[in-house]
C-alpha atoms as a PDB file:
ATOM      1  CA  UNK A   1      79.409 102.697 104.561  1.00  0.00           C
ATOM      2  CA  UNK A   2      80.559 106.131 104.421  1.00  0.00           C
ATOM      3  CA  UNK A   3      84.000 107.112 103.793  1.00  0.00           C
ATOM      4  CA  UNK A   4      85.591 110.476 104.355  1.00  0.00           C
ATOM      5  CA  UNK A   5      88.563 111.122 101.789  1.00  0.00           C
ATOM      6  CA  UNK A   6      91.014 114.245 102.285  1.00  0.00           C
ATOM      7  CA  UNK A   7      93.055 115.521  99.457  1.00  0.00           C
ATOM      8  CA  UNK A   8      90.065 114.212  96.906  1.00  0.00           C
ATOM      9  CA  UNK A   9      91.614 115.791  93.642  1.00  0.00           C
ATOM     10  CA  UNK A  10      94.636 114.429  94.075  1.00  0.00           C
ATOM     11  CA  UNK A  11      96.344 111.333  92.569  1.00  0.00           C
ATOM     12  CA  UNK A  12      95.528 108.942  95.361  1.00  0.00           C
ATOM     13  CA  UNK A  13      92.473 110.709  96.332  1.00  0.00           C
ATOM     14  CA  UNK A  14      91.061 111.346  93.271  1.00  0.00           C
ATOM     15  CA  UNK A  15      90.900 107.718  91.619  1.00  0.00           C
ATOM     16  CA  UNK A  16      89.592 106.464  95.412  1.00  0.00           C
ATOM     17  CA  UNK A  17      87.151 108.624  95.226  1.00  0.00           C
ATOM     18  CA  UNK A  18      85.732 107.610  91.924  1.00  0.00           C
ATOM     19  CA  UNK A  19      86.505 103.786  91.985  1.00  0.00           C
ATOM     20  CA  UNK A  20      85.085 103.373  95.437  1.00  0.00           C
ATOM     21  CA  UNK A  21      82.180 105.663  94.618  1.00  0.00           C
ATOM     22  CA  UNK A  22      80.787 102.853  92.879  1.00  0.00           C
ATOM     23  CA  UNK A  23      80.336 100.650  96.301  1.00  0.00           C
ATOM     24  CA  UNK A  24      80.197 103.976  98.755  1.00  0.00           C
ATOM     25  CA  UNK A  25      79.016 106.658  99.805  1.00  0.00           C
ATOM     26  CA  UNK A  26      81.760 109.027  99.216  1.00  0.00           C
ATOM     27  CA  UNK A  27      82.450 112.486 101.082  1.00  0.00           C
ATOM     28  CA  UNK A  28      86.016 114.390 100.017  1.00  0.00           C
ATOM     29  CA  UNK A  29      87.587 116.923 100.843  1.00  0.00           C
ATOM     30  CA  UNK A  30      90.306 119.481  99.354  1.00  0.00           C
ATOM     31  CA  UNK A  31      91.298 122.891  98.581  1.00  0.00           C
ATOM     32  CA  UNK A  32      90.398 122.234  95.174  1.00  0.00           C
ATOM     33  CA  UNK A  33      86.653 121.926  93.710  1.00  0.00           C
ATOM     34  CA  UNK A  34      86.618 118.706  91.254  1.00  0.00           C
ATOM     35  CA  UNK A  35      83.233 117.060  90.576  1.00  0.00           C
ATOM     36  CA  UNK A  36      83.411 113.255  90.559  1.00  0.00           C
ATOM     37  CA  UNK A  37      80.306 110.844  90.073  1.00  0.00           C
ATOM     38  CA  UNK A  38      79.072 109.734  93.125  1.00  0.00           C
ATOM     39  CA  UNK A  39      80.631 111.846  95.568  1.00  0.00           C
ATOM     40  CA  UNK A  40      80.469 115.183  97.562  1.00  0.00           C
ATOM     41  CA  UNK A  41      83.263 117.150  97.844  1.00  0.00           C
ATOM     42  CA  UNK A  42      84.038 120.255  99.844  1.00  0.00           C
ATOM     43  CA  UNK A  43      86.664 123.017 100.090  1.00  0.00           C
ATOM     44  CA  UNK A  44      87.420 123.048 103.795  1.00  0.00           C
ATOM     45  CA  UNK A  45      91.429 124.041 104.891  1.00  0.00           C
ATOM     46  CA  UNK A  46      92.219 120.956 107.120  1.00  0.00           C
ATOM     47  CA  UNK A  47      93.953 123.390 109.269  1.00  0.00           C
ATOM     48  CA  UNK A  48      91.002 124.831 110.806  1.00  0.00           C
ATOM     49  CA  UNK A  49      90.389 122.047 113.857  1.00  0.00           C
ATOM     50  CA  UNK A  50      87.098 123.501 114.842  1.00  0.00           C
ATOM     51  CA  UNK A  51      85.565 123.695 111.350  1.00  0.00           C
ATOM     52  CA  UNK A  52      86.785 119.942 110.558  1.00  0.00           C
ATOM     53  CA  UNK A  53      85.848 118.505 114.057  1.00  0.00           C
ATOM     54  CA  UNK A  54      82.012 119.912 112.813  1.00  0.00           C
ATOM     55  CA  UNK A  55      82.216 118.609 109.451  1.00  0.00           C
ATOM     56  CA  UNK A  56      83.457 115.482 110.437  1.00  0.00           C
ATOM     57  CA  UNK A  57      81.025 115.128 113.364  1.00  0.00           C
ATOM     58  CA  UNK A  58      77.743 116.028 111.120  1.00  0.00           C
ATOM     59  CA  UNK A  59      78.961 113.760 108.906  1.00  0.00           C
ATOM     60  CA  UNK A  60      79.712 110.906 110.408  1.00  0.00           C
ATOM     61  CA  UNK A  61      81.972 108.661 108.115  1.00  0.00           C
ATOM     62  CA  UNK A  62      82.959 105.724 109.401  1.00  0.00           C
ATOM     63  CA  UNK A  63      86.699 105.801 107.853  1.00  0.00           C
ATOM     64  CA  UNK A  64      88.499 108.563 107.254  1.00  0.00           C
ATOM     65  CA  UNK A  65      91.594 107.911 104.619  1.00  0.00           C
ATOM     66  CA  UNK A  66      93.862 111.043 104.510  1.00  0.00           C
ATOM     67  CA  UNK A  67      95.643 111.238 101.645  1.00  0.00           C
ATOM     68  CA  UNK A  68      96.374 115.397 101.654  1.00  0.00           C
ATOM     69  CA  UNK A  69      99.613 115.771 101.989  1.00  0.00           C
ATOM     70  CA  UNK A  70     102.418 118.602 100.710  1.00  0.00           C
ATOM     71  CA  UNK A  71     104.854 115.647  98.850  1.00  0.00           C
ATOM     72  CA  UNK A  72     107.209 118.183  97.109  1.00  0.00           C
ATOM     73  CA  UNK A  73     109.952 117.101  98.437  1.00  0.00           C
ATOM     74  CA  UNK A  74     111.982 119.891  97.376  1.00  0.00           C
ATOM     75  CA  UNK A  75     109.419 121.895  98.703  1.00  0.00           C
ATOM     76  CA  UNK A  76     109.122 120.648 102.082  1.00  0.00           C
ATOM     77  CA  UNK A  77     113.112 121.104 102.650  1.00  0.00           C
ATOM     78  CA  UNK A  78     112.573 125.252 101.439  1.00  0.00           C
ATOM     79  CA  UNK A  79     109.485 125.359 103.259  1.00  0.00           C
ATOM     80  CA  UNK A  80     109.883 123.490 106.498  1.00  0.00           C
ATOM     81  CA  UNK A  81     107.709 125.075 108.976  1.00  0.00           C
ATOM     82  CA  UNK A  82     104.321 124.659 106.662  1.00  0.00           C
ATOM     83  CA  UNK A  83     105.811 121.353 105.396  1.00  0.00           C
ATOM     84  CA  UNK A  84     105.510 120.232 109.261  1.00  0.00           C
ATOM     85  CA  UNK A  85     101.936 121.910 109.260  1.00  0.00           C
ATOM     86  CA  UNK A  86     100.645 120.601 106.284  1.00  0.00           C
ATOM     87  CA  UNK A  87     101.892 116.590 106.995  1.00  0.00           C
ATOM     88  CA  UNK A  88     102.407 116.654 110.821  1.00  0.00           C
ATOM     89  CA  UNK A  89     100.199 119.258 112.473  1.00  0.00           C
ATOM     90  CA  UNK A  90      97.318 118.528 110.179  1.00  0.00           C
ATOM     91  CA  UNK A  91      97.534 114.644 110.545  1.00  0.00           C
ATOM     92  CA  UNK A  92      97.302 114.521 114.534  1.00  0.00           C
ATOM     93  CA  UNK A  93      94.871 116.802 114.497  1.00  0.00           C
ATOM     94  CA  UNK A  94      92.568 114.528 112.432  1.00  0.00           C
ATOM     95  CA  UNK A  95      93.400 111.419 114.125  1.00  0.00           C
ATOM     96  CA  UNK A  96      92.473 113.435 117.376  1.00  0.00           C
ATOM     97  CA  UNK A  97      89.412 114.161 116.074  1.00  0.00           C
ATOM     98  CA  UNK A  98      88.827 110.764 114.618  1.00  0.00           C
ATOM     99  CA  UNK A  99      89.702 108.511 118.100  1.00  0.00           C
ATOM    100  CA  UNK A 100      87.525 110.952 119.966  1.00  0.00           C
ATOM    101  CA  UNK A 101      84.611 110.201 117.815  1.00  0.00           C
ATOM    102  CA  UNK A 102      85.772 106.640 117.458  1.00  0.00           C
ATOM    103  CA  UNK A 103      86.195 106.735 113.778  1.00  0.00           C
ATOM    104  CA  UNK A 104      88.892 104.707 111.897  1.00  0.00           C
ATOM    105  CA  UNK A 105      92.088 106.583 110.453  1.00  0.00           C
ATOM    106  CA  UNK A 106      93.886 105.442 108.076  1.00  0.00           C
ATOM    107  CA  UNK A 107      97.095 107.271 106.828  1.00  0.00           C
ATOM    108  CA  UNK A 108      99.120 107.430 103.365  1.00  0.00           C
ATOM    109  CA  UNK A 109     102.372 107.642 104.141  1.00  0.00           C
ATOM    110  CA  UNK A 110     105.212 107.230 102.436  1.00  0.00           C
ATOM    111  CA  UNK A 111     108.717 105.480 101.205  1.00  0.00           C
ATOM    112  CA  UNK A 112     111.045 108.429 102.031  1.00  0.00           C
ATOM    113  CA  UNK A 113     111.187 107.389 105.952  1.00  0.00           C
ATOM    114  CA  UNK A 114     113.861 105.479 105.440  1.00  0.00           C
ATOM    115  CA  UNK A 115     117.748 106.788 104.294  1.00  0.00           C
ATOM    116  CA  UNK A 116     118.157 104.136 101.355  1.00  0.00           C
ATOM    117  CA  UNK A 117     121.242 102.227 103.024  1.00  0.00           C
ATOM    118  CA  UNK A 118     119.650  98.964 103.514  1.00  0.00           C
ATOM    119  CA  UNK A 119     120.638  96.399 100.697  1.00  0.00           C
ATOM    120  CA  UNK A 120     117.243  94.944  99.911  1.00  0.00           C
ATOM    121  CA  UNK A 121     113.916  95.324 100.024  1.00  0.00           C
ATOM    122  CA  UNK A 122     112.734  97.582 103.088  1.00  0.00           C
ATOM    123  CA  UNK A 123     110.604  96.226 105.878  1.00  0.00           C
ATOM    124  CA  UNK A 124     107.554  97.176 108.465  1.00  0.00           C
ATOM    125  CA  UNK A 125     110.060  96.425 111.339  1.00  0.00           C
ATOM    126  CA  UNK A 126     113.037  98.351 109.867  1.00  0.00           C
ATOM    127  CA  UNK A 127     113.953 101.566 111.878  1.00  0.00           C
ATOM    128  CA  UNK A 128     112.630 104.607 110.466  1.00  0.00           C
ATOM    129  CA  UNK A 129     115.374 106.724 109.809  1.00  0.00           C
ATOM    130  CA  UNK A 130     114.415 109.686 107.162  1.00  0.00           C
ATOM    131  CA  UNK A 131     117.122 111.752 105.258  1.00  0.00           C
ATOM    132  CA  UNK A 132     114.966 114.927 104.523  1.00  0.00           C
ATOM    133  CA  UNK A 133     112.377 117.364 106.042  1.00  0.00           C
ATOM    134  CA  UNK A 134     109.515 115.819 103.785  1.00  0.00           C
ATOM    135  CA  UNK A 135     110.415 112.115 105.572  1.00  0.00           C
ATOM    136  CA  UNK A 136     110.736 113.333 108.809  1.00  0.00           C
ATOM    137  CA  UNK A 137     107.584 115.245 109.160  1.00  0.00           C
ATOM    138  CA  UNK A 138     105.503 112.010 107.806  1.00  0.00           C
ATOM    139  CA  UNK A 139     107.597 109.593 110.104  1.00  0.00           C
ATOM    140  CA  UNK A 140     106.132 112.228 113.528  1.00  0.00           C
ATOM    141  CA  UNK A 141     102.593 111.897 111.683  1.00  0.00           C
ATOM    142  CA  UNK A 142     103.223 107.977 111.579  1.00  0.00           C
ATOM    143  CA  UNK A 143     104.052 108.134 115.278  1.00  0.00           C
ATOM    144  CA  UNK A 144     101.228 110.174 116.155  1.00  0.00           C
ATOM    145  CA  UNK A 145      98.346 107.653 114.198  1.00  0.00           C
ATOM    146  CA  UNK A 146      99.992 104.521 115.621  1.00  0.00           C
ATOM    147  CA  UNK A 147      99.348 105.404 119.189  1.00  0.00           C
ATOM    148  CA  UNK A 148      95.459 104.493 118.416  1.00  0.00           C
ATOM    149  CA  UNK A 149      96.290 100.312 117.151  1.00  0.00           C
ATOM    150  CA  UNK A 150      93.182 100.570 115.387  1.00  0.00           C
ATOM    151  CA  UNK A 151      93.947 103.297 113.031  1.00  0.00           C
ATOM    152  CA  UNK A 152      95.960 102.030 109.785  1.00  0.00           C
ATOM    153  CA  UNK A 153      99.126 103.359 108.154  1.00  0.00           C
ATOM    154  CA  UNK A 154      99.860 102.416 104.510  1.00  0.00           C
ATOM    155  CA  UNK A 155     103.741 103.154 103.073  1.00  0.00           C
ATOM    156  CA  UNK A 156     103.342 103.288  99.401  1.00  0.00           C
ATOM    157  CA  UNK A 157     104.868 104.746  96.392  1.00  0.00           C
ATOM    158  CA  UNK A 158     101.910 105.928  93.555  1.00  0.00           C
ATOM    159  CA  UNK A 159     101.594 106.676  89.653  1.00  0.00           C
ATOM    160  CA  UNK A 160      99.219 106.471  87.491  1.00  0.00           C
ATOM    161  CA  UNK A 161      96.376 108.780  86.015  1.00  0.00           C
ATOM    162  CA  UNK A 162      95.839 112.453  87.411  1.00  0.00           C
ATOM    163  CA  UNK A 163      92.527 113.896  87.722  1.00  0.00           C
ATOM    164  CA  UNK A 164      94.233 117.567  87.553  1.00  0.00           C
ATOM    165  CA  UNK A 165      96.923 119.089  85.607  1.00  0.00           C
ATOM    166  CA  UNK A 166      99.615 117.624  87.683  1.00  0.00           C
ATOM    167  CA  UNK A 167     101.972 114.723  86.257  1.00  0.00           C
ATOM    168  CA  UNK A 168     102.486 111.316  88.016  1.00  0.00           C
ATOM    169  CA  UNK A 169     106.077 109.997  87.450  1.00  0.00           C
ATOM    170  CA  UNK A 170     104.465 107.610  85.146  1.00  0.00           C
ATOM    171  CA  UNK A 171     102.452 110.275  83.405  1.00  0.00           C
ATOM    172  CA  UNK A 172     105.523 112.797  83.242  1.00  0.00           C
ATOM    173  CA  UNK A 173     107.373 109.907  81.690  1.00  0.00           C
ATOM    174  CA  UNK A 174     104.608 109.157  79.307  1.00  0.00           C
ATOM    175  CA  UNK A 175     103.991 112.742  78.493  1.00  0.00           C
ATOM    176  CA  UNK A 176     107.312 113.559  77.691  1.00  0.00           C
ATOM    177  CA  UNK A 177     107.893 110.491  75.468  1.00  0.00           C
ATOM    178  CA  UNK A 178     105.208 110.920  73.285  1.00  0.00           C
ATOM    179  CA  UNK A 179     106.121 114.853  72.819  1.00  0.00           C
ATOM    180  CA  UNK A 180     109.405 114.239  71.552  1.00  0.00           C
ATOM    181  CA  UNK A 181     111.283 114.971  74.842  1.00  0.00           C
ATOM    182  CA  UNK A 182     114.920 113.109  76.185  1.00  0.00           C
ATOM    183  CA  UNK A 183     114.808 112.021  79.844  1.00  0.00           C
ATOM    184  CA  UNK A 184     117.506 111.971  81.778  1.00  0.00           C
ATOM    185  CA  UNK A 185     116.807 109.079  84.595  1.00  0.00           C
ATOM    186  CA  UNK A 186     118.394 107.318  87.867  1.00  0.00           C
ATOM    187  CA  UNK A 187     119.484 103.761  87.223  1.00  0.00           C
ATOM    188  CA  UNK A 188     120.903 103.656  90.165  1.00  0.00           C
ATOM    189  CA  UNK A 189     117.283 104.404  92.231  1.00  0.00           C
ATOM    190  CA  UNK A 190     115.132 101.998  93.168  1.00  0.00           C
ATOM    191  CA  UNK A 191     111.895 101.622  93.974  1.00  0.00           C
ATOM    192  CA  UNK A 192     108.692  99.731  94.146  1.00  0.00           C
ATOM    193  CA  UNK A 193     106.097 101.813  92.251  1.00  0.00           C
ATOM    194  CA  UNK A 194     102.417 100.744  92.260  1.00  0.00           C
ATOM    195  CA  UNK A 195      99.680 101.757  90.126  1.00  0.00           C
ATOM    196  CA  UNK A 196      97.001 103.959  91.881  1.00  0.00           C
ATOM    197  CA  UNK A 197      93.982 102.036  90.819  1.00  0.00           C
ATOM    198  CA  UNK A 198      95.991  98.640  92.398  1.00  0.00           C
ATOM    199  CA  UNK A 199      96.510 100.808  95.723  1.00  0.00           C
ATOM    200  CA  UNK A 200      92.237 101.487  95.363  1.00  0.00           C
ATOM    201  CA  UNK A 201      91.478  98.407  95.136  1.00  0.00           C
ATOM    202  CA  UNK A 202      93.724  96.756  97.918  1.00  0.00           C
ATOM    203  CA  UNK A 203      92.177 100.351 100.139  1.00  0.00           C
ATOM    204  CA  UNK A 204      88.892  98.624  99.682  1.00  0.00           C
ATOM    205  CA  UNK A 205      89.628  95.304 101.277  1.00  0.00           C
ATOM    206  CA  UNK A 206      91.676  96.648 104.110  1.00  0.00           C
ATOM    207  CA  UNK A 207      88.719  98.528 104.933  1.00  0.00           C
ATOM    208  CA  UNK A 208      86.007  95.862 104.827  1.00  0.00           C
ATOM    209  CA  UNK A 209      88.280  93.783 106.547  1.00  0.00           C
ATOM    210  CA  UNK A 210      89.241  96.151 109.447  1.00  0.00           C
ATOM    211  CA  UNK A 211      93.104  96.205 108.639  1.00  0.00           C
ATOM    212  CA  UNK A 212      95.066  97.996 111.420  1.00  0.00           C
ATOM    213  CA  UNK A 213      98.473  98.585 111.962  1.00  0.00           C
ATOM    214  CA  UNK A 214     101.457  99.497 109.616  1.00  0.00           C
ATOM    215  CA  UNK A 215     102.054  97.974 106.277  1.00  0.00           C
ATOM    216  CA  UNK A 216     103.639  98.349 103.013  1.00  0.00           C
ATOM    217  CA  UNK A 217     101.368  98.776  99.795  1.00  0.00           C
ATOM    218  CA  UNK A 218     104.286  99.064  97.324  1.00  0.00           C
ATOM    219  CA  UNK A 219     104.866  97.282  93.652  1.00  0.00           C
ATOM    220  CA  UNK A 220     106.256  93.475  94.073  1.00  0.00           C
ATOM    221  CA  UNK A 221     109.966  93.915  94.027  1.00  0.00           C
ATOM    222  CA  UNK A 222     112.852  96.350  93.046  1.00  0.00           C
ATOM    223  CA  UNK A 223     113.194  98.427  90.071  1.00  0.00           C
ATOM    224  CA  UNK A 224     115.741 101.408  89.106  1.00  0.00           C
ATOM    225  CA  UNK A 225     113.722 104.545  87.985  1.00  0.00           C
ATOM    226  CA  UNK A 226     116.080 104.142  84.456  1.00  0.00           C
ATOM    227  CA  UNK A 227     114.381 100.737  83.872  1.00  0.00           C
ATOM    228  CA  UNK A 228     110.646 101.781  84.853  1.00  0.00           C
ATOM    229  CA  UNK A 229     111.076 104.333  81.990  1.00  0.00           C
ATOM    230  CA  UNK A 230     112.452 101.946  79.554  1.00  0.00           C
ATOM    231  CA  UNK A 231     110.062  99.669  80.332  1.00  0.00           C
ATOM    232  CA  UNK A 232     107.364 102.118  79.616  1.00  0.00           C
ATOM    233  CA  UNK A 233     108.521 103.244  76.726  1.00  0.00           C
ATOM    234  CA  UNK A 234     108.875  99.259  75.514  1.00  0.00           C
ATOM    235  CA  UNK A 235     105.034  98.749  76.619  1.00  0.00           C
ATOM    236  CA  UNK A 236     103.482 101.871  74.752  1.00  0.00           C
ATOM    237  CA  UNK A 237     105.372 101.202  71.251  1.00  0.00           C
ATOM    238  CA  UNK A 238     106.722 104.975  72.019  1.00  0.00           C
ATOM    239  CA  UNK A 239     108.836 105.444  68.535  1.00  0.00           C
ATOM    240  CA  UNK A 240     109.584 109.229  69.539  1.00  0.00           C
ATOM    241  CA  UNK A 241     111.472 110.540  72.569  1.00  0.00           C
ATOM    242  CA  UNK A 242     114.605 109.096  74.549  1.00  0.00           C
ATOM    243  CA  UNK A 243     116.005 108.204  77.529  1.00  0.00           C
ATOM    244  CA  UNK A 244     119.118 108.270  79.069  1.00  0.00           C
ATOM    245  CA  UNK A 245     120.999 106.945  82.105  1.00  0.00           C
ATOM    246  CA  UNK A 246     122.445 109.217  84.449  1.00  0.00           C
ATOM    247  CA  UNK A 247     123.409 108.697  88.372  1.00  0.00           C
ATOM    248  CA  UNK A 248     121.231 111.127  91.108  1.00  0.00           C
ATOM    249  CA  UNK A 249     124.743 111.409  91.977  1.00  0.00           C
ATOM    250  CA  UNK A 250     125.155 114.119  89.520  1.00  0.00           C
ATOM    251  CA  UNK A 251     122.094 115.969  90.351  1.00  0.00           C
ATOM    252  CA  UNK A 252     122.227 118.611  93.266  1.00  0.00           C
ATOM    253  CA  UNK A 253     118.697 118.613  94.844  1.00  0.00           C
ATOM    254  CA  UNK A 254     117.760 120.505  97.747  1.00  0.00           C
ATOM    255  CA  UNK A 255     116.571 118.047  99.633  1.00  0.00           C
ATOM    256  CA  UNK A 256     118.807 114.945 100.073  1.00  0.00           C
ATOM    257  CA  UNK A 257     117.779 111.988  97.754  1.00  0.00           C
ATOM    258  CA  UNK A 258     118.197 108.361  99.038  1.00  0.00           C
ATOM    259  CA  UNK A 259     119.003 105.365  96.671  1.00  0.00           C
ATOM    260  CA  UNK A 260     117.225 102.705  97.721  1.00  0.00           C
ATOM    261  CA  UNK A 261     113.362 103.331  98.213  1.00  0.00           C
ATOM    262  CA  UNK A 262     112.311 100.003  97.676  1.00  0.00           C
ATOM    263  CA  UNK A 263     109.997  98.264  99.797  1.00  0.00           C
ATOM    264  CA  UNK A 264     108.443  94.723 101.012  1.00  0.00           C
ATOM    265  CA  UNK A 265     105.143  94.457 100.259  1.00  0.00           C
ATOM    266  CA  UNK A 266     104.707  90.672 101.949  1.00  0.00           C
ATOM    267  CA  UNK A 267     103.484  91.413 104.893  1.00  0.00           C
ATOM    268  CA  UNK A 268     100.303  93.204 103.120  1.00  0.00           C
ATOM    269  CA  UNK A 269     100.000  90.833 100.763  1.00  0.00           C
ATOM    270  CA  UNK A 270      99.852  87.987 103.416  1.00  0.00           C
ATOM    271  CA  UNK A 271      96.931  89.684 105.148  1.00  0.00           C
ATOM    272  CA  UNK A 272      94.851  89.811 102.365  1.00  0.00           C
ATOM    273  CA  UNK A 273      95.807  86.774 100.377  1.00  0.00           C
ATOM    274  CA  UNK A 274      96.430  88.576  97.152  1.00  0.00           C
ATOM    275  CA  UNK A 275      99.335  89.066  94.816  1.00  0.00           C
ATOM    276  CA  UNK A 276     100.335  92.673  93.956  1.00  0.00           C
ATOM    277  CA  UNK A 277     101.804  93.089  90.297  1.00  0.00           C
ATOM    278  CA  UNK A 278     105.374  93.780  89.654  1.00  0.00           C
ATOM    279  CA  UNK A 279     106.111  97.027  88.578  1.00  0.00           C
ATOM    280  CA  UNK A 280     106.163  95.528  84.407  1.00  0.00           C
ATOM    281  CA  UNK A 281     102.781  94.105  85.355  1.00  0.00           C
ATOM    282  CA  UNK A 282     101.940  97.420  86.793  1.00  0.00           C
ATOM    283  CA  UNK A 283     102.935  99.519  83.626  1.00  0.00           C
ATOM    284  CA  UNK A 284     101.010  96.580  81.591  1.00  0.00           C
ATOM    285  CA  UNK A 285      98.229  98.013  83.426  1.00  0.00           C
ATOM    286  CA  UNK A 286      98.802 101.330  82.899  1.00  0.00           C
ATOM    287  CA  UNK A 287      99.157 100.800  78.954  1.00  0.00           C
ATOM    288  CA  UNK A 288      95.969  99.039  79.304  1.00  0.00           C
ATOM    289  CA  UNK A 289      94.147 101.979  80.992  1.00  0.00           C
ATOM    290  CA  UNK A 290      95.447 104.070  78.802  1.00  0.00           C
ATOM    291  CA  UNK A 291      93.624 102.249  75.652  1.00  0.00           C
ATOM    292  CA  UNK A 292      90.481 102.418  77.384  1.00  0.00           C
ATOM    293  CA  UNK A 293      90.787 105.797  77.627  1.00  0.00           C
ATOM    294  CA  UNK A 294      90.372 106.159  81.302  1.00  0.00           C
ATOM    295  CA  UNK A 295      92.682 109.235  81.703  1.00  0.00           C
ATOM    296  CA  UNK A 296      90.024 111.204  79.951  1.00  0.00           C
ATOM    297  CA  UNK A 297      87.227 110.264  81.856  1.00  0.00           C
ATOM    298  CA  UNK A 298      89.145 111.816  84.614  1.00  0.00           C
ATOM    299  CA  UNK A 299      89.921 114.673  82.810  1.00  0.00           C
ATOM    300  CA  UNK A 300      85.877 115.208  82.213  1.00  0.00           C
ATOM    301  CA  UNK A 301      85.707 116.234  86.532  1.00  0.00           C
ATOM    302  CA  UNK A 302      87.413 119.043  85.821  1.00  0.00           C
ATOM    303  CA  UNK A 303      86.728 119.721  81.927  1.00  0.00           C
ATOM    304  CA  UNK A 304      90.430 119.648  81.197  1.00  0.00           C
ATOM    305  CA  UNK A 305      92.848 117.746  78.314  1.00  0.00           C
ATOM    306  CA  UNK A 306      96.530 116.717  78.122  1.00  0.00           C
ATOM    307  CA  UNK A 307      99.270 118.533  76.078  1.00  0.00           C
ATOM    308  CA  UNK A 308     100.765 115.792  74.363  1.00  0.00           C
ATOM    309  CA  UNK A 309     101.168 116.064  70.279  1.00  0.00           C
END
């Protein structure tokens, strides 16, 4: 099976690409050149319809999983018109493409379309109801990839190990810690982080077993961005480095900030009979990743190193 990956040095991308690279055949793209084992990647702007209709077309994948997206949300609020291009425009015109050559879409979206007032975990059937530009422009590219019920929308929320010089939250935390840094963080945010390689693996069998529709691939339950940290910090016997609790109320942003982006992941976990690790399992993980040294195999694609004392 071939599979089509935009957005291949990214986070999300970048670890699909090489843990799925190991079962198939593997085409990415991004405005970035990385080299991963196993799979061909090309620089191709996705905004370009005729170029990507022909490059999809000659190569004939038979999923395409777009994970390119601008998710700056700072960025998207200062820069709305390219924010709406770059999530929006981009994502109908592949899933266009795709249901015209009857090819199978499936779409990373995201926990920031919903405003954080719901007490509790949020659901597949709860209304969508985004608080900033970066939510609203990938609740219209939701919209737009559900009108085909055989294309596949995952909400998730993703850390873990980089391929490029760009920090996961997770990483940023980790980073910092080690060189000596204080963190101030929310503990009154939550969320339902999942490791990337997790969100891989669970990728895989909604593929092979045709998953459609819309679904939540989060972390199992609720956790305040204060406590992931601490919790990290706990995990990786970090001796150096602090952190401290602070509200987001006391941070001006320029987008708006919700405080509740936690989500449900039953539904998913249901269809595929699996249980998805809590976010301490999930850091567990991470810890153990990080002793096999599998942050520097991804830094080999791209010949770089960390910064970190």
């Amino acid at each position: 099976m071939k599979i089509l990956i935009t957005g291949v040095a990214g986070l999300l991308g970048g670890n699909l690409a090489y843990l799925l690279s190991k079962k198939f055949n593997i085409v990415g793209v991004d405005r970035n050149i990385i080299k991963i084992p196993g799979t061909t990647i090309h620089s191709l702007d996705l905004r370009d319809r005729t170029l990507i209709y022909n490059f999809i077309k000659k190569n004939q994948p038979s999923v395409v999983v777009h994970c390119a997206a601008a998710t700056n949300v700072d960025w998207c609020e200062v820069n709305e018109e390219l924010a709406y291009i770059f999530n929006t425009d981009v994502t109908k015109q592949l899933v266009d493409i795709c249901n015209e050559l009857r090819i199978k879409f499936i779409f990373i979206s995201t926990d920031a379309v919903f405003d954080g007032v719901k007490e509790g975990l949020y659901r597949e059937s709860d209304e969508v109801t985004p608080v900033n530009v970066y939510g609203k422009t990938k609740a219209l590219a939701e919209h737009a990839v559900m009108e085909n019920p055989n294309n596949l929308v995952l909400r998730t929320n993703i850390y873990g190990y980089n391929i490029r010089e760009k920090n996961s939250f997770g990483e940023w935390i980790l980073y910092s810690l080690i060189n000596d840094m204080t963190l101030k963080m929310f503990d009154d945010v939550l969320f339902s982080p999942i490791i990337v390689n997790d969100v891989a693996t669970i990728i895989e069998q909604v593929i092979l077993s045709n998953g459609k529709g819309l679904y939540h691939l989060c972390g199992t339950g609720a956790i305040s961005k204060y406590d992931f940290g601490v919790q990290l910090k706990e995990v990786f016997s970090i001796n150096t480095g602090s952190i401290e609790k602070i509200s987001v109320d006391q941070f001006t942003f320029k987008a708006n900030r919700t405080k509740n982006m936690a989500l449900s992941n039953e539904k998913i976990s249901q269809l595929l009979n699996v249980e998805i690790a809590s976010p301490m399992e999930s850091i567990i993980k991470f810890k153990e990743l990080y002793d096999q040294h599998y942050h520097e195999i991804l830094r080999e694609f791209i010949g770089g190193s960390r910064n970190a004392k």
